[in-house]
C-alpha atoms as a PDB file:
ATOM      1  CA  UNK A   1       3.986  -8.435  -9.099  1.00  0.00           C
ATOM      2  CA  UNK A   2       5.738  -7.391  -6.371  1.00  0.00           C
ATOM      3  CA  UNK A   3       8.429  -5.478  -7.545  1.00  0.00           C
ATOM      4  CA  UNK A   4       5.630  -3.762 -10.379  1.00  0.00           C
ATOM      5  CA  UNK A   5       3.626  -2.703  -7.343  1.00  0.00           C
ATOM      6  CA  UNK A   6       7.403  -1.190  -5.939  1.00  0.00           C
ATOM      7  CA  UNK A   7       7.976   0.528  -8.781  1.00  0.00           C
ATOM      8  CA  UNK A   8       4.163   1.944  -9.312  1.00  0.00           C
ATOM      9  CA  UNK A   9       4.486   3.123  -5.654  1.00  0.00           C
ATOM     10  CA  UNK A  10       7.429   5.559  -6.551  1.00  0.00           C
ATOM     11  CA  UNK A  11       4.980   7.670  -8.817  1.00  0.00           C
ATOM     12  CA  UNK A  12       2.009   8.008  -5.771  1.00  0.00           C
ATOM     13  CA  UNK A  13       2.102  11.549  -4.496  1.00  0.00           C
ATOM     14  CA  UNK A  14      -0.734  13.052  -2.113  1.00  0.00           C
ATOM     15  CA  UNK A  15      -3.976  13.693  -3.410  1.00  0.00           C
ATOM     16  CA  UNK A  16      -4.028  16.912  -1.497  1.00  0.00           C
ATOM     17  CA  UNK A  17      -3.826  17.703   2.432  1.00  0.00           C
ATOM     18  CA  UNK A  18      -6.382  18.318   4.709  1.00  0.00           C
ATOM     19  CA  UNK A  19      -5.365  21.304   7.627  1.00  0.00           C
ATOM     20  CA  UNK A  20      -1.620  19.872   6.811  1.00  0.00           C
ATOM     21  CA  UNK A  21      -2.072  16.566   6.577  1.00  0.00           C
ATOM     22  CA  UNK A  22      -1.611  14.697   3.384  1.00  0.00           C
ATOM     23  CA  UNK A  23      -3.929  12.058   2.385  1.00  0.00           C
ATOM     24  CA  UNK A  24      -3.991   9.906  -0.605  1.00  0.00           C
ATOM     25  CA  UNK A  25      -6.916   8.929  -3.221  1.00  0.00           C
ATOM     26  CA  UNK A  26      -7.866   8.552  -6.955  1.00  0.00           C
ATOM     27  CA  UNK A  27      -8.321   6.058  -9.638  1.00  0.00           C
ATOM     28  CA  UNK A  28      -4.279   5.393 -10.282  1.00  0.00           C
ATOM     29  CA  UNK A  29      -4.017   5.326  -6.065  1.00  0.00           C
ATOM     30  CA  UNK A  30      -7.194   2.925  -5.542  1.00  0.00           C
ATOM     31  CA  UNK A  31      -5.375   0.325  -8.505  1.00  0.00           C
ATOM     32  CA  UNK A  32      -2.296   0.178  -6.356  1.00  0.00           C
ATOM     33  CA  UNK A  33      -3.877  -0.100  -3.288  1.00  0.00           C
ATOM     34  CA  UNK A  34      -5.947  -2.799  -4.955  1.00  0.00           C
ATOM     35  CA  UNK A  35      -3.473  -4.388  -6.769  1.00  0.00           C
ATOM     36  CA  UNK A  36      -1.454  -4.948  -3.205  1.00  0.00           C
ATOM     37  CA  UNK A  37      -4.677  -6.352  -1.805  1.00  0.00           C
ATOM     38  CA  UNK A  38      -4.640  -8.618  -4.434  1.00  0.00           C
ATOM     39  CA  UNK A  39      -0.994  -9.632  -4.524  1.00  0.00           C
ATOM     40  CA  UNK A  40      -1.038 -10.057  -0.238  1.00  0.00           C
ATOM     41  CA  UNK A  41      -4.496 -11.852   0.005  1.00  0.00           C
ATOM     42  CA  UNK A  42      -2.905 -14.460  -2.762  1.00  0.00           C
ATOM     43  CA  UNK A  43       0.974 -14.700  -1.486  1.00  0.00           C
ATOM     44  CA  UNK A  44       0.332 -14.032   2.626  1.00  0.00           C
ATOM     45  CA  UNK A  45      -3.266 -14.016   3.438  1.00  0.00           C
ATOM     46  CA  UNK A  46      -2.667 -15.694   6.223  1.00  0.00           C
ATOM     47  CA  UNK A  47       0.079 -14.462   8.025  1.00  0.00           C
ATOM     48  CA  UNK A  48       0.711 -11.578  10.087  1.00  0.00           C
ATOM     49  CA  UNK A  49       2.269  -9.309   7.647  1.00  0.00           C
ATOM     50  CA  UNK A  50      -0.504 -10.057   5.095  1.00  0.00           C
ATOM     51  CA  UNK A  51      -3.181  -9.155   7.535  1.00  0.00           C
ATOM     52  CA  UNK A  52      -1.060  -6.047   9.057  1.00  0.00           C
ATOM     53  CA  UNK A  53      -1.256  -5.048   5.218  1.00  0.00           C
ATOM     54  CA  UNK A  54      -4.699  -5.383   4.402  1.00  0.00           C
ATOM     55  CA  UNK A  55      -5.524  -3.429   7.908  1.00  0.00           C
ATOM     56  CA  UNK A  56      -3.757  -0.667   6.646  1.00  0.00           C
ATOM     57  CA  UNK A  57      -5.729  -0.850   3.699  1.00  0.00           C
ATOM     58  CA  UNK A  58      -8.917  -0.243   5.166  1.00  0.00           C
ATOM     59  CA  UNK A  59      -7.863   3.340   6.066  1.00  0.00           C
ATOM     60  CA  UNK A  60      -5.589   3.859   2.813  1.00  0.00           C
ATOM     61  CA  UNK A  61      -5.838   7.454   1.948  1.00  0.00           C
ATOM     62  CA  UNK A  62      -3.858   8.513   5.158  1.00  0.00           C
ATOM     63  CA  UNK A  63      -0.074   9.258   5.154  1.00  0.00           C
ATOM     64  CA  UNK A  64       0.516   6.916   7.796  1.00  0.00           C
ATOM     65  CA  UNK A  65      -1.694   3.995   5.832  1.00  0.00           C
ATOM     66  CA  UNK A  66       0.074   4.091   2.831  1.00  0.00           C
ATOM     67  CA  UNK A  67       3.386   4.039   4.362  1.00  0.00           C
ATOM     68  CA  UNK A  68       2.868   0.600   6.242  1.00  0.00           C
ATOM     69  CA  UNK A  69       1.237  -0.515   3.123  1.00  0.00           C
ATOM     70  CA  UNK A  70       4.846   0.430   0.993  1.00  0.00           C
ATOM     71  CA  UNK A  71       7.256  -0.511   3.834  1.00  0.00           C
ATOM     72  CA  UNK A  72       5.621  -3.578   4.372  1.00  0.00           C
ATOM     73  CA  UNK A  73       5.870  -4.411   0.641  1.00  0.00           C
ATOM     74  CA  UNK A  74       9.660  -3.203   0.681  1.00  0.00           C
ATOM     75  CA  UNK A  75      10.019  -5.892   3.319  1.00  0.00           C
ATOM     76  CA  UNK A  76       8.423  -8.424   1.653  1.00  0.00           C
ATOM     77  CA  UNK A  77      10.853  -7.685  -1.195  1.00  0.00           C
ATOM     78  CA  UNK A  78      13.866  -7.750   1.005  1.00  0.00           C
ATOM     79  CA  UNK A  79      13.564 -11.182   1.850  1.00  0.00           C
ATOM     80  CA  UNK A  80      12.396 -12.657  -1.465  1.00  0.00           C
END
């Protein structure tokens, strides 16, 4: 799951941008976001990283949000 949820991330562009700022939303964007909620409450729920993730989640359409979310999984992935 982890590296489908990689490989899904490297289609997500920005919904649009508010005075600049890009932000992200939509059906295909809400299933990844989910999908990684899914994967980290299952595989890490209760360690740091898991709950740093699902914290990020909570505000996912901003830029900043979904880039913990994907380098967090990237970690993840480097130490598998």
């Amino acid at each position: 799951m982890l590296d489908k949820l990689l490989e899904e991330a490297k289609s997500i562009k920005p919904a649009g941008e508010d005075y600049g700022v890009p932000y992200y939303g939509g059906v295909e964007y809400e299933k990844w976001v989910s999908k990684g909620i899914i994967f980290i409450e299952e595989a890490y729920g209760d360690k740091e990283i898991g709950k740093r993730f699902l914290r990020a989640s909570e505000n996912s359409s901003r830029k900043e949000s979904f880039e913990t979310m994907l380098g967090i999984l990237q970690s993840l992935k480097e130490f598998e």
